[in-house]
Every structure is written in C-alpha cells, then in structure tokens.
PDB file of N, CA and C in Angstrom:
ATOM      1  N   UNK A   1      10.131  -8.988 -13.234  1.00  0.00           N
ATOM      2  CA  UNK A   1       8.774  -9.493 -13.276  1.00  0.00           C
ATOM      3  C   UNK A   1       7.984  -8.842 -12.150  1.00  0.00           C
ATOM      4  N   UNK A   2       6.838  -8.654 -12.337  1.00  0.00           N
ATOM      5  CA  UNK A   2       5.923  -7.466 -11.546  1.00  0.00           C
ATOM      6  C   UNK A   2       5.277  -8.521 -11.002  1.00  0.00           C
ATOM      7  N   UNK A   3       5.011  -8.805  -9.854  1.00  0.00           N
ATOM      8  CA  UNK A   3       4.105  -9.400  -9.024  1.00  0.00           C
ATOM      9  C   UNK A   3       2.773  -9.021  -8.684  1.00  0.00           C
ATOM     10  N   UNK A   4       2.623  -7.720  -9.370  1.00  0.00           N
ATOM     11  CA  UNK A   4       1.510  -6.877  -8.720  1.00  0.00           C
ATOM     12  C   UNK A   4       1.566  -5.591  -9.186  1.00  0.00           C
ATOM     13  N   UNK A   5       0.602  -5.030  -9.484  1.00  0.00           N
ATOM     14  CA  UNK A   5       0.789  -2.875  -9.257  1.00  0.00           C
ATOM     15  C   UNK A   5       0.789  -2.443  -8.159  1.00  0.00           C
ATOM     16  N   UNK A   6       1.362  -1.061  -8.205  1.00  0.00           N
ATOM     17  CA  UNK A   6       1.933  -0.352  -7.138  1.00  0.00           C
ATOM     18  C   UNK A   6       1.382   1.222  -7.858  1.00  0.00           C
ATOM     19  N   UNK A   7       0.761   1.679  -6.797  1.00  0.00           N
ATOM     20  CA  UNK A   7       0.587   2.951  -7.427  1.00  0.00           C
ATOM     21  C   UNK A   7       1.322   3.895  -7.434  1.00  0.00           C
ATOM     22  N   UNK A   8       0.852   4.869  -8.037  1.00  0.00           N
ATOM     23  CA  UNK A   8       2.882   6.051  -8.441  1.00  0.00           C
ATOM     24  C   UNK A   8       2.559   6.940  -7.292  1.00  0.00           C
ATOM     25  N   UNK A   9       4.004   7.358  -7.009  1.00  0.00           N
ATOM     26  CA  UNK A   9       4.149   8.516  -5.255  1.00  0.00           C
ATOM     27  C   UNK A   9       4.227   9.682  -6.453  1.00  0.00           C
ATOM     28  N   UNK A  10       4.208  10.559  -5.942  1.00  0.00           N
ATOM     29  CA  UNK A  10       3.866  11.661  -5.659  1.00  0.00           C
ATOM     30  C   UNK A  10       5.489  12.302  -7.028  1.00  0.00           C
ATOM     31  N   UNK A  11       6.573  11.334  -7.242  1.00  0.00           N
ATOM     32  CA  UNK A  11       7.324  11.873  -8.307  1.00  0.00           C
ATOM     33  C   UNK A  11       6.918  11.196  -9.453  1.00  0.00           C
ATOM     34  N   UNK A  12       6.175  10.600  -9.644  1.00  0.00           N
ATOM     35  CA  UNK A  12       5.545  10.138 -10.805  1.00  0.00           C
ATOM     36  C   UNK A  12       5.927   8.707 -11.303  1.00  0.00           C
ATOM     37  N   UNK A  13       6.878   7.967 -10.247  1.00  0.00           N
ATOM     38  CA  UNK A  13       7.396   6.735 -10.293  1.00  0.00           C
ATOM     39  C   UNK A  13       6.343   5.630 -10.067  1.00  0.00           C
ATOM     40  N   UNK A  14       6.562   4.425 -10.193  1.00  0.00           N
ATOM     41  CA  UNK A  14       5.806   3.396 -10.177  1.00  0.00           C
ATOM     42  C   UNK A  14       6.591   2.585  -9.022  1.00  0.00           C
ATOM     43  N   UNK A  15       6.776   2.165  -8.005  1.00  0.00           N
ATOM     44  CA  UNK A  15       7.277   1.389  -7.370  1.00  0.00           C
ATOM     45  C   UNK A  15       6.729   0.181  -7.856  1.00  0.00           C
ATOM     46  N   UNK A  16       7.534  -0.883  -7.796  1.00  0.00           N
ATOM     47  CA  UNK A  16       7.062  -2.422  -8.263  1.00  0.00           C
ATOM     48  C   UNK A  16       7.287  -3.111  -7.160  1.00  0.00           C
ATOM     49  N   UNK A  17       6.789  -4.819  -7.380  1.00  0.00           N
ATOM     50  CA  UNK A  17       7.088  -5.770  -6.303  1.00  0.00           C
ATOM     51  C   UNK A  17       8.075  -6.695  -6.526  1.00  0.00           C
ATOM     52  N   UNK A  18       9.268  -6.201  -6.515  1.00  0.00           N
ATOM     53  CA  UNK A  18      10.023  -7.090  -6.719  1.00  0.00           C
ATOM     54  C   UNK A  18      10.060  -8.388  -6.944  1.00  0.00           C
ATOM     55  N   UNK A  19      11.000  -9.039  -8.056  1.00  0.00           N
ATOM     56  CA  UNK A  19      10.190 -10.440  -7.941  1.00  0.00           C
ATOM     57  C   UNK A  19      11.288 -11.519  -6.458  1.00  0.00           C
ATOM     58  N   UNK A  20      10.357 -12.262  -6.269  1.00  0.00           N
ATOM     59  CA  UNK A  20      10.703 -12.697  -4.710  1.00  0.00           C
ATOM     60  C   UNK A  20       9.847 -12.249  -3.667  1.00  0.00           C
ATOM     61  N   UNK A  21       9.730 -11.058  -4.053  1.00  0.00           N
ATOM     62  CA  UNK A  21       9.165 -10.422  -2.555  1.00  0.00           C
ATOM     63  C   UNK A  21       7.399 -10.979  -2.154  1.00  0.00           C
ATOM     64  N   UNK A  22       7.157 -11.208  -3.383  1.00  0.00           N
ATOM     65  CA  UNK A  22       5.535 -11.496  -3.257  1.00  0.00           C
ATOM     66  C   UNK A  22       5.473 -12.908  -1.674  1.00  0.00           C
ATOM     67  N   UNK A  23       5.454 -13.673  -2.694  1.00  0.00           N
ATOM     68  CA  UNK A  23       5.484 -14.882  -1.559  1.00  0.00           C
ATOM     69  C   UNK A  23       5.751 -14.717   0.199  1.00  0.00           C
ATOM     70  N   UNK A  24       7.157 -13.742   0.386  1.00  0.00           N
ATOM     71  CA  UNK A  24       7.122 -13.611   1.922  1.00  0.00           C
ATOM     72  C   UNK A  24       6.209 -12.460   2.051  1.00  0.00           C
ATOM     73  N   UNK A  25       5.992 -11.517   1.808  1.00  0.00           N
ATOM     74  CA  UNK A  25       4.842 -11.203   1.831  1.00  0.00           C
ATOM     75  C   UNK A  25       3.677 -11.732   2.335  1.00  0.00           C
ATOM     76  N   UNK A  26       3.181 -12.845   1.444  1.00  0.00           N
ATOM     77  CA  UNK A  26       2.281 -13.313   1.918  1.00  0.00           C
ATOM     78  C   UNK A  26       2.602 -14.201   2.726  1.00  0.00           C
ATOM     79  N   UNK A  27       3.221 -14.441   3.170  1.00  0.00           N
ATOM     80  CA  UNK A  27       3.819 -15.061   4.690  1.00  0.00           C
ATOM     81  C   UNK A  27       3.399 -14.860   5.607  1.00  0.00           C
ATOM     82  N   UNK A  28       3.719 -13.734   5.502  1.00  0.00           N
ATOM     83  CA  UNK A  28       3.833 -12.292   6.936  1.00  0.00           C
ATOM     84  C   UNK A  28       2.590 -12.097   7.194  1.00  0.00           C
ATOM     85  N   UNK A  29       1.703 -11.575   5.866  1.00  0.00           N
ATOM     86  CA  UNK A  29      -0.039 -11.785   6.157  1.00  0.00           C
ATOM     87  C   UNK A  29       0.100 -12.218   6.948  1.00  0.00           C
ATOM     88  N   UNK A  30      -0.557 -13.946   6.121  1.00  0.00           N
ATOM     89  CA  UNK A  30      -1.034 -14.714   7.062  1.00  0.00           C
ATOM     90  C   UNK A  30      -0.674 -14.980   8.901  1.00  0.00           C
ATOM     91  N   UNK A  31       0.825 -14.662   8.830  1.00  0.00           N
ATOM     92  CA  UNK A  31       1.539 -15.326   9.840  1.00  0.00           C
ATOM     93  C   UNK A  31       0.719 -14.067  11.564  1.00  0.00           C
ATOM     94  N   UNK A  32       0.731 -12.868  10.563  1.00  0.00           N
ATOM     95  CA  UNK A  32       0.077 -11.926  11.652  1.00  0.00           C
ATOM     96  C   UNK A  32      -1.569 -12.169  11.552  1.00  0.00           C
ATOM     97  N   UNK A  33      -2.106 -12.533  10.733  1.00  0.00           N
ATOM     98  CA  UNK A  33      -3.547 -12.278  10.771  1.00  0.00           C
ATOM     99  C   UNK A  33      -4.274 -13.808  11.155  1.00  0.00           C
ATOM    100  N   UNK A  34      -3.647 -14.634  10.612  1.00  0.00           N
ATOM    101  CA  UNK A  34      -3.936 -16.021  11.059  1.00  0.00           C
ATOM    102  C   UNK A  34      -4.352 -16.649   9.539  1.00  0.00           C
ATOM    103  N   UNK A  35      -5.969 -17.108   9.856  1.00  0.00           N
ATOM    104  CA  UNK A  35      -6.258 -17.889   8.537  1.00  0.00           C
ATOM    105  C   UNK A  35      -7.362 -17.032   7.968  1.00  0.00           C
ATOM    106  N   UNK A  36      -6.787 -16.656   6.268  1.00  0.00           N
ATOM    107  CA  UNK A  36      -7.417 -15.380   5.521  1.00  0.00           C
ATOM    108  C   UNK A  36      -7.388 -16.268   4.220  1.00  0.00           C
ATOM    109  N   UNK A  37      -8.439 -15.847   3.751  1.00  0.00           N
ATOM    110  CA  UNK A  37      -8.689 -16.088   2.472  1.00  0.00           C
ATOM    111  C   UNK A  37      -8.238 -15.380   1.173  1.00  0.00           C
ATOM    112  N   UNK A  38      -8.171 -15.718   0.030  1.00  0.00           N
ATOM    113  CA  UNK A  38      -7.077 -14.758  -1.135  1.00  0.00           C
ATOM    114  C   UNK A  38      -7.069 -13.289  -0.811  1.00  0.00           C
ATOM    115  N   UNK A  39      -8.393 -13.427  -1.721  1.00  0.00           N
ATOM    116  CA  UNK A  39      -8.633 -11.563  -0.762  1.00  0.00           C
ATOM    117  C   UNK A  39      -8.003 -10.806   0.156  1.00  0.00           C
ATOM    118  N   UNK A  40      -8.469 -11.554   1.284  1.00  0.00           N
ATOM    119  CA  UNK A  40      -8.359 -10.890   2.442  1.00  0.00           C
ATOM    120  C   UNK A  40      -6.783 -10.654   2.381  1.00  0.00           C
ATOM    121  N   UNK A  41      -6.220 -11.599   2.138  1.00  0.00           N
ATOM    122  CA  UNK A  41      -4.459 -11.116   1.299  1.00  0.00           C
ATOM    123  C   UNK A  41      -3.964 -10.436   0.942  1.00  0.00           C
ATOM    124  N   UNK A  42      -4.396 -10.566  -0.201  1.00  0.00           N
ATOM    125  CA  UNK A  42      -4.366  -9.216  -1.009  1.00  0.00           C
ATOM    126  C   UNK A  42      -4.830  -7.777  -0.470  1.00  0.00           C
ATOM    127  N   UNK A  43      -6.086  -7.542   0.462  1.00  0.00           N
ATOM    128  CA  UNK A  43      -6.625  -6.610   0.782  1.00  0.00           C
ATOM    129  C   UNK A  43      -5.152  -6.036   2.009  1.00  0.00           C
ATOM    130  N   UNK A  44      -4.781  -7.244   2.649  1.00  0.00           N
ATOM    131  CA  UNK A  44      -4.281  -6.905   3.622  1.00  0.00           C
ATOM    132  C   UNK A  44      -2.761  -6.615   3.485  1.00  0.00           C
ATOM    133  N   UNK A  45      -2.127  -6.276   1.884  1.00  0.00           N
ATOM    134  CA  UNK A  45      -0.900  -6.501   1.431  1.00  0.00           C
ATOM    135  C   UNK A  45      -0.564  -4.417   1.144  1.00  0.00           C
ATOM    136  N   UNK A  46      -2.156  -4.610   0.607  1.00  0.00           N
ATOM    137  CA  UNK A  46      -2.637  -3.030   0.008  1.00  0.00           C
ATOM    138  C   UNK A  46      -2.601  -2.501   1.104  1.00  0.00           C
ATOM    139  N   UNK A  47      -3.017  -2.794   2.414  1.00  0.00           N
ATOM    140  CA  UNK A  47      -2.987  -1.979   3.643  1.00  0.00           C
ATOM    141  C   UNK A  47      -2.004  -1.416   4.067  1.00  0.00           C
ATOM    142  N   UNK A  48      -1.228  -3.023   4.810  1.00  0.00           N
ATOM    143  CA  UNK A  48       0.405  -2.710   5.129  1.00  0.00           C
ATOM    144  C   UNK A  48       1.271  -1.948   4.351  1.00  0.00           C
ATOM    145  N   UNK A  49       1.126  -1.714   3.181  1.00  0.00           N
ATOM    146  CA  UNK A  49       1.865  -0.977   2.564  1.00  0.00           C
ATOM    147  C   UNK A  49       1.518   0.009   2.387  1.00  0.00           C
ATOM    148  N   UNK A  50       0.480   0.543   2.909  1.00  0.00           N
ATOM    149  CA  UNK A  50      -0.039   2.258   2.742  1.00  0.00           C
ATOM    150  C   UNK A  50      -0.480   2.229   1.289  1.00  0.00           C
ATOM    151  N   UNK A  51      -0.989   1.082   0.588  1.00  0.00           N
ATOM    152  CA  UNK A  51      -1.605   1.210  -1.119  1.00  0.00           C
ATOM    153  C   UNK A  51      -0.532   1.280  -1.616  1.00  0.00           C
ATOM    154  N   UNK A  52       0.730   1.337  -1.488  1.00  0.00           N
ATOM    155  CA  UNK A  52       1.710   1.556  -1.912  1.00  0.00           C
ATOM    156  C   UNK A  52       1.528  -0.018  -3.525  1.00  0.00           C
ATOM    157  N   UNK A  53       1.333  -1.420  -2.658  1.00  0.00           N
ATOM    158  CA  UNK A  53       0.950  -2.412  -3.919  1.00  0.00           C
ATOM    159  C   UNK A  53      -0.269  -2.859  -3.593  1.00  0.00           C
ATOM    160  N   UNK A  54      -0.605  -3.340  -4.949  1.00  0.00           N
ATOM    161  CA  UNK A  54      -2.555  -3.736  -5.245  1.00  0.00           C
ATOM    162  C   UNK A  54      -2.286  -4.979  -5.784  1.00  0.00           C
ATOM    163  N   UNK A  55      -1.876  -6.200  -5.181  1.00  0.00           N
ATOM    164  CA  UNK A  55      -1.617  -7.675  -5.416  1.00  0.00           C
ATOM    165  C   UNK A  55      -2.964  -7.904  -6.664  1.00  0.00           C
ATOM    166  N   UNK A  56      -2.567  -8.518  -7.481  1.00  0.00           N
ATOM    167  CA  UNK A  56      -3.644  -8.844  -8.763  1.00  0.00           C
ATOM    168  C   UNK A  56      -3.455 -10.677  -8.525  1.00  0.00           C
ATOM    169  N   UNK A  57      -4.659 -10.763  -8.698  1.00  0.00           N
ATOM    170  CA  UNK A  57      -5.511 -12.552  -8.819  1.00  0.00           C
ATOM    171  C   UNK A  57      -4.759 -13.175  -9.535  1.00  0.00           C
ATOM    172  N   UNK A  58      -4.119 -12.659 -10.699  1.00  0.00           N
ATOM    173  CA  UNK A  58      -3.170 -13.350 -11.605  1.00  0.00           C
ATOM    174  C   UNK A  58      -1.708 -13.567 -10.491  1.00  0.00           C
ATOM    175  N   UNK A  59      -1.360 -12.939 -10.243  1.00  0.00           N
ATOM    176  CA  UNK A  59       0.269 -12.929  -9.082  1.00  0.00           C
ATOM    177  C   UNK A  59      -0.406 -13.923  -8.127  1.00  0.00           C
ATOM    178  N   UNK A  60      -1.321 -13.768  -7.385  1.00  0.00           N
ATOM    179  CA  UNK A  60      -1.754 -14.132  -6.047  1.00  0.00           C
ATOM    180  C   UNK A  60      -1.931 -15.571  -6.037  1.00  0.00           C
ATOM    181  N   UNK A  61      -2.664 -15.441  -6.576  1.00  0.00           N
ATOM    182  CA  UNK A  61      -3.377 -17.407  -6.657  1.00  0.00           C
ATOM    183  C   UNK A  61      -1.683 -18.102  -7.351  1.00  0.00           C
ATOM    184  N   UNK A  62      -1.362 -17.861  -8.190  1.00  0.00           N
ATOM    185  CA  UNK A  62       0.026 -19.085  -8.458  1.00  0.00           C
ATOM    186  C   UNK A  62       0.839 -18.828  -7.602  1.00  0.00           C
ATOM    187  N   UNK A  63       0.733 -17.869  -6.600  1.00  0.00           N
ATOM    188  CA  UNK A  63       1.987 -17.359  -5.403  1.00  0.00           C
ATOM    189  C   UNK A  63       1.533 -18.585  -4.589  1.00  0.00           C
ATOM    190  N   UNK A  64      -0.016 -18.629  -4.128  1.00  0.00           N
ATOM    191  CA  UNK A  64      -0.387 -19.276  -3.133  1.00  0.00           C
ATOM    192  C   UNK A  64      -0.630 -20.514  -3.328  1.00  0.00           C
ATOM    193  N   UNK A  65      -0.266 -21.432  -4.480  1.00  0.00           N
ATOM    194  CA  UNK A  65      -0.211 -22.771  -4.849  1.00  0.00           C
ATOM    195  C   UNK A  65       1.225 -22.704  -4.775  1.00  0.00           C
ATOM    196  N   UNK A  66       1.790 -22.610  -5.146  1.00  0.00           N
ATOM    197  CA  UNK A  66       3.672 -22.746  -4.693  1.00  0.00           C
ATOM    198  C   UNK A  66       3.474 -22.857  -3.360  1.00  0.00           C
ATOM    199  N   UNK A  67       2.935 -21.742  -2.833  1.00  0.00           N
ATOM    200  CA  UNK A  67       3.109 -21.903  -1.088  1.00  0.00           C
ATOM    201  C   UNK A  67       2.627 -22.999  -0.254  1.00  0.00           C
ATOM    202  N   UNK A  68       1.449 -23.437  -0.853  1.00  0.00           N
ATOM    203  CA  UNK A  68       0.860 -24.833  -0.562  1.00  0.00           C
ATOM    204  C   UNK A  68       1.695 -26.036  -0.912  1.00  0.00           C
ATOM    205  N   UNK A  69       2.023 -26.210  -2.000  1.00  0.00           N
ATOM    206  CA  UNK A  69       2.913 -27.225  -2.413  1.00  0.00           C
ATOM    207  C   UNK A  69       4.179 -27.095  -1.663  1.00  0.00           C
ATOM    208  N   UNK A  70       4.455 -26.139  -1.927  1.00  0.00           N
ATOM    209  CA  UNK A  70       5.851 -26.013  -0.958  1.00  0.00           C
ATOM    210  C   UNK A  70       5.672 -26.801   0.714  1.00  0.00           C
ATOM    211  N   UNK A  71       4.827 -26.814   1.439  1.00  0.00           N
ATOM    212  CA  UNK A  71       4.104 -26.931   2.494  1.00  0.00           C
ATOM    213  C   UNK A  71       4.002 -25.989   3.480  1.00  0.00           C
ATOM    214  N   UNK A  72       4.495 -24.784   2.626  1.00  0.00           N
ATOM    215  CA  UNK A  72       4.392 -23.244   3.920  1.00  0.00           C
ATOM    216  C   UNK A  72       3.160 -22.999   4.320  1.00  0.00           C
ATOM    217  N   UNK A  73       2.173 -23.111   3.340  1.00  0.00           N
ATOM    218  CA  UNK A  73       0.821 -22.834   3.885  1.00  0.00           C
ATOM    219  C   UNK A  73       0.029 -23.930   3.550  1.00  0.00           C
ATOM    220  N   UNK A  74      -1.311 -23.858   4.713  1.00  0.00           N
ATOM    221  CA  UNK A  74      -2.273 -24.986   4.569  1.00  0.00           C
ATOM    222  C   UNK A  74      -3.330 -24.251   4.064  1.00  0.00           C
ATOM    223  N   UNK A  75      -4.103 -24.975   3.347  1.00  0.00           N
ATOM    224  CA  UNK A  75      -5.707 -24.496   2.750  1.00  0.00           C
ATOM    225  C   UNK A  75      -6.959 -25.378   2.937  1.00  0.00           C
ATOM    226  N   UNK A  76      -7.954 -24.513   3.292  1.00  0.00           N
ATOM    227  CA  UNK A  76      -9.455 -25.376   3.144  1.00  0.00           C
ATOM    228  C   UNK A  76     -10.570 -24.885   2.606  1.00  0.00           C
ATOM    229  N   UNK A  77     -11.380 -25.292   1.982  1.00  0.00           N
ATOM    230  CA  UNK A  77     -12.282 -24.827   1.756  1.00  0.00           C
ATOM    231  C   UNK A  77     -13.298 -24.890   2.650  1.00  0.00           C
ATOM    232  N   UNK A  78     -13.697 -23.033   2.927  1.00  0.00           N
ATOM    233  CA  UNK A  78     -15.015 -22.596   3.842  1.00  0.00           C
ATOM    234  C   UNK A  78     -16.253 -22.033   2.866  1.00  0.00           C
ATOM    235  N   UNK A  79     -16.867 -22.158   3.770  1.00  0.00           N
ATOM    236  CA  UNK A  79     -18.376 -21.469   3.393  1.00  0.00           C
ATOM    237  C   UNK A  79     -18.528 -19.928   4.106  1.00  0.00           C
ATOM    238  N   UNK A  80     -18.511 -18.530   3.104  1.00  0.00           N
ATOM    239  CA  UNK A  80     -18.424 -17.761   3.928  1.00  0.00           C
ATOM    240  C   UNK A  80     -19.982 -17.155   4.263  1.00  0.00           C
ATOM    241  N   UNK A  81     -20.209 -16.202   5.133  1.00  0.00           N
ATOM    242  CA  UNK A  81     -21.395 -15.596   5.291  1.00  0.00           C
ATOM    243  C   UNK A  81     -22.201 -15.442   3.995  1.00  0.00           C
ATOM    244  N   UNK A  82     -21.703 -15.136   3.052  1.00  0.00           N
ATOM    245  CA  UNK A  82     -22.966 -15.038   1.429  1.00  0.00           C
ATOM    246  C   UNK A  82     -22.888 -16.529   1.185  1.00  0.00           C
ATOM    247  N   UNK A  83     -22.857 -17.515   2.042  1.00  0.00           N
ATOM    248  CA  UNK A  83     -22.759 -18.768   1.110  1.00  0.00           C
ATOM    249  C   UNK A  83     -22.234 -19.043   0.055  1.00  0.00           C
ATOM    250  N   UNK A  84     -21.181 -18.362  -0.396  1.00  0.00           N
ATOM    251  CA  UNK A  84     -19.723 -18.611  -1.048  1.00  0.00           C
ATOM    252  C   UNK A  84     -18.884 -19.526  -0.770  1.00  0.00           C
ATOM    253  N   UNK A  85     -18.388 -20.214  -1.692  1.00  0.00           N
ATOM    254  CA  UNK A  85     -17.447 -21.285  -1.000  1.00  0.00           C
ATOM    255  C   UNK A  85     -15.931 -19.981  -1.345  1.00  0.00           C
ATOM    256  N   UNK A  86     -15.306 -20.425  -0.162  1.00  0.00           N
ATOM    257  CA  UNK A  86     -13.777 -19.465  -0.095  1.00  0.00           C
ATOM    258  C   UNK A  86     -12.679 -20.536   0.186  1.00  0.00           C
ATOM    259  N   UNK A  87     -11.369 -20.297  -0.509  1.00  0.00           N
ATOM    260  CA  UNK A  87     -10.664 -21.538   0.322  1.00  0.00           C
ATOM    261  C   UNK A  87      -9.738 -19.830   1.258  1.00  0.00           C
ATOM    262  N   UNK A  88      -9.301 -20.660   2.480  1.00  0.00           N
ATOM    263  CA  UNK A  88      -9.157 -20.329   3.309  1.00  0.00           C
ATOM    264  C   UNK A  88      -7.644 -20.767   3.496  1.00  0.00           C
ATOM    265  N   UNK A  89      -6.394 -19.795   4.070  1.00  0.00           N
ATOM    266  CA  UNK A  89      -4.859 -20.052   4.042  1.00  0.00           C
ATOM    267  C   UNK A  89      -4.600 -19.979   5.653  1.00  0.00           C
ATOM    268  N   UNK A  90      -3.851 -20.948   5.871  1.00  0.00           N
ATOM    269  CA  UNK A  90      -3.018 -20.500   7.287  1.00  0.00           C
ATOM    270  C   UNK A  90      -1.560 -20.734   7.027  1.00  0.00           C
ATOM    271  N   UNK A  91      -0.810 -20.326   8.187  1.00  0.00           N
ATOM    272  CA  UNK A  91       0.605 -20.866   8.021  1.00  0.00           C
ATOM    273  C   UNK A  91       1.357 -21.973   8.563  1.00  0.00           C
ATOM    274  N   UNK A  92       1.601 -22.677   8.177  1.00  0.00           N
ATOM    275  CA  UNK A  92       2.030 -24.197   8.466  1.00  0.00           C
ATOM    276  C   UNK A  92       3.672 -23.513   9.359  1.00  0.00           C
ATOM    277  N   UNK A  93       4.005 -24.703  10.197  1.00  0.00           N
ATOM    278  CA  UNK A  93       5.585 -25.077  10.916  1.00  0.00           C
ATOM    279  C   UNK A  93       6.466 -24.328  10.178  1.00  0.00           C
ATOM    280  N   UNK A  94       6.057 -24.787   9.099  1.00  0.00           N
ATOM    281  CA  UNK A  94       7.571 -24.517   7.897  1.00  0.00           C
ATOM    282  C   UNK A  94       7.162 -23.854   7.190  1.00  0.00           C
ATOM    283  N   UNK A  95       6.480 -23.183   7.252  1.00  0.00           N
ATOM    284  CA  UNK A  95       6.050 -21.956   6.468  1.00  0.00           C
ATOM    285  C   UNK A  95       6.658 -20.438   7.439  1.00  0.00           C
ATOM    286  N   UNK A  96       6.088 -21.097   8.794  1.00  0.00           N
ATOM    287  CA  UNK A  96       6.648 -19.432   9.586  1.00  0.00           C
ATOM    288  C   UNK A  96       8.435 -20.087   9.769  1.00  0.00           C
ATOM    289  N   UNK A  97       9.509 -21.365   9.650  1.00  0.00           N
ATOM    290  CA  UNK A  97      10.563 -21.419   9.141  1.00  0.00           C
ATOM    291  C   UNK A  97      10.599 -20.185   7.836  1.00  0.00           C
ATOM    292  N   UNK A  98      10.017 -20.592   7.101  1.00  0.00           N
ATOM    293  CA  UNK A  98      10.738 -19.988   6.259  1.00  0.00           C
ATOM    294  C   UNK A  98      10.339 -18.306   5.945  1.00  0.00           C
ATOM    295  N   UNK A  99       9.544 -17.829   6.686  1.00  0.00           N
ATOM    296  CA  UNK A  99       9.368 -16.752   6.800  1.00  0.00           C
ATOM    297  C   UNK A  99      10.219 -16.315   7.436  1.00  0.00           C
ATOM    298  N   UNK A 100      10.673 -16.999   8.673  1.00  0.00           N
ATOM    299  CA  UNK A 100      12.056 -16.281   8.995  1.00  0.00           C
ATOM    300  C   UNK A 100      13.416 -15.770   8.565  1.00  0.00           C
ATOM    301  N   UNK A 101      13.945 -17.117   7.807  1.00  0.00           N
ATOM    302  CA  UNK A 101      14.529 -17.160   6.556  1.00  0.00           C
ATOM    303  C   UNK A 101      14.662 -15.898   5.576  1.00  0.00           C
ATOM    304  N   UNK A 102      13.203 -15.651   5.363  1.00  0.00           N
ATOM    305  CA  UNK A 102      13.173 -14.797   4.137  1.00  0.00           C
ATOM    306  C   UNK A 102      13.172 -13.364   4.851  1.00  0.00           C
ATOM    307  N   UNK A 103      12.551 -13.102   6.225  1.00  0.00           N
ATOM    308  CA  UNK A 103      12.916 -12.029   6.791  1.00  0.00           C
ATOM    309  C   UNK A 103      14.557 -11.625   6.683  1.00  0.00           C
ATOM    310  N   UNK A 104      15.182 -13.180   7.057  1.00  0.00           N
ATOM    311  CA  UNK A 104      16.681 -12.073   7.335  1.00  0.00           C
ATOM    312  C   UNK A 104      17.435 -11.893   6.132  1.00  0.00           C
ATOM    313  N   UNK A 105      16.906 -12.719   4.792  1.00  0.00           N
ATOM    314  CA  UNK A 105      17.498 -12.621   3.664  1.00  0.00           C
ATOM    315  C   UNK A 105      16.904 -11.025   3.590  1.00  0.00           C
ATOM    316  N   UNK A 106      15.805 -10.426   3.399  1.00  0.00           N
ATOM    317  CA  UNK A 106      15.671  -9.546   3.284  1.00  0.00           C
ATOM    318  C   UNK A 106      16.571  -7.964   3.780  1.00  0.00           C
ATOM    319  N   UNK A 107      16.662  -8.643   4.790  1.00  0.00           N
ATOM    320  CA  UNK A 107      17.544  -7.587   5.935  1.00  0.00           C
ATOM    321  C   UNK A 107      18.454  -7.122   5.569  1.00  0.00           C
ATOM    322  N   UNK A 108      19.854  -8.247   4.874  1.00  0.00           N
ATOM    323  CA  UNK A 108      20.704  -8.278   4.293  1.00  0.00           C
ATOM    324  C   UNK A 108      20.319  -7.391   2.735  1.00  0.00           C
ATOM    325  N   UNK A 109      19.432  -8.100   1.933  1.00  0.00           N
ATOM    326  CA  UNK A 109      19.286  -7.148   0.738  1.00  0.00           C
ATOM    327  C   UNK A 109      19.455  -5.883   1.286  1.00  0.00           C
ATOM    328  N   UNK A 110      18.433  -5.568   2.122  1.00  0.00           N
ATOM    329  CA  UNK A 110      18.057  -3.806   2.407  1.00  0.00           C
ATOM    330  C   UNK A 110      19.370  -3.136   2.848  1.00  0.00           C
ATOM    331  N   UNK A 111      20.265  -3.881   3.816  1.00  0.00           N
ATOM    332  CA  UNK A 111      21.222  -3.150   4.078  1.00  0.00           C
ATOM    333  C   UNK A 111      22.236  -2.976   2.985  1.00  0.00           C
ATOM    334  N   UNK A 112      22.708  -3.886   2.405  1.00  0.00           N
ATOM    335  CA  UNK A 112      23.228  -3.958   0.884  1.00  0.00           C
ATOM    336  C   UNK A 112      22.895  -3.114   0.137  1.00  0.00           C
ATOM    337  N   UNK A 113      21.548  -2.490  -0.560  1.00  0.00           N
ATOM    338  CA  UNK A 113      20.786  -1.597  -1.203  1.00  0.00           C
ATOM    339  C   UNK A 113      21.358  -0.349  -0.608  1.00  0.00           C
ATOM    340  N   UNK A 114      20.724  -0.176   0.738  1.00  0.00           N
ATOM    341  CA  UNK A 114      20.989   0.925   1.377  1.00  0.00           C
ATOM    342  C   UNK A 114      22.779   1.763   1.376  1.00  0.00           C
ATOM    343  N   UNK A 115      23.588   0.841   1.531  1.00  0.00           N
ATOM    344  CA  UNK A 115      24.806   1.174   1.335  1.00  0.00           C
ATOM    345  C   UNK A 115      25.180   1.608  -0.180  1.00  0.00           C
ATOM    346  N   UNK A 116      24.601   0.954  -1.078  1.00  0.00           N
ATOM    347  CA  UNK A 116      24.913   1.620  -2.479  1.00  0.00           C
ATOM    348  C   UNK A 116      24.211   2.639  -2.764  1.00  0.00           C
ATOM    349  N   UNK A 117      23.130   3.017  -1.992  1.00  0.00           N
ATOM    350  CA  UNK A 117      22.475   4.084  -2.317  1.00  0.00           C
ATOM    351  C   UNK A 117      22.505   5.716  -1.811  1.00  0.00           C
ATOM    352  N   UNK A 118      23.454   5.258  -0.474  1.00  0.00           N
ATOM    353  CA  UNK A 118      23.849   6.351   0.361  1.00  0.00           C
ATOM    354  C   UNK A 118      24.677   6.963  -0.522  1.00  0.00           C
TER     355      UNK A 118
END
C-alpha cells in the first residue's frame, strides 16, 4: 500500500512509502519542527527527503487522525494569516514515546534489509 508518490531517480524506478513508514514520519516532522499544520507536513516530508516522496491529502489526513486518536499528536484549530481556519499538529508525551520506538524498529529493519542486500 502506497502512502504517497515518490518521484522516479534517475533509473526509472519509483521508490514508494512503505506502508508503516508514513505515520513515523510524520512524527519526526512534527517532533523537529514543533506545531505544523497538514501542509506544512507534507511540504516538510517532500523536503527531508530531497522530493524523493510527495505525501497526498488522501494518505495524510487518515495518517493524522490515527495519530490523534492514538494520542501521539495533539490538534487545534488556528486562524492563519489569509484568515483560513487551519488545524494545527504538535507532538504529545507519547507520541515522541513512540517515535522512539518506531525509530529503533526502523534501525533494525534497515540493518536486516541491508544485510540481504549486500
């Protein structure tokens, strides 16, 4: 399941977002940037990764209601400079818990990967 597009390198491949990976992801955002709104998420997912993925509104928003419910992240609704209402994400106690969590689960995948791939 694709969490998102990823644009193709340079051999004509598509890298994808693994499924799992979305959510800590947006962890990590928030956890470095503070309190960002969907967008700014997403904008800031496309960055870190060198464009490598382009998080889509469809992935994003049901990522970030799990994350709320879950209680990893908190939300509010702001008023931004165009007088837009935005809801707005931070990262809760147990949200940067479990970002940790998912950091070292990760670690383990990569080294795992990495060994079958050598």
């Amino acid at each position: 399941m694709c969490m998102g597009t990823a644009r193709t390198s340079g051999t004509g491949h598509r890298p994808v977002v693994l499924q799992g990976t979305l959510e800590p992801m947006i962890l990590a955002v928030i956890a470095s940037a503070g309190e960002l709104h969907g967008y700014g998420i997403a904008r800031a997912i496309e960055r870190k990764s060198g464009a490598v993925f382009t998080i889509e509104e469809g992935s994003l928003y049901p990522a970030m209601r799990r994350l709320v419910e879950r209680g990893h992240v908190r939300s509010r609704w702001t008023i931004g400079p165009s007088g837009r209402r935005a809801r707005s994400y931070w990262l809760s106690a147990s949200g940067a818990r479990e970002l940790g969590r998912q950091r070292e689960l990760w670690m383990a995948v990569r080294v795992g990967v990495d060994s079958v791939l050598a």
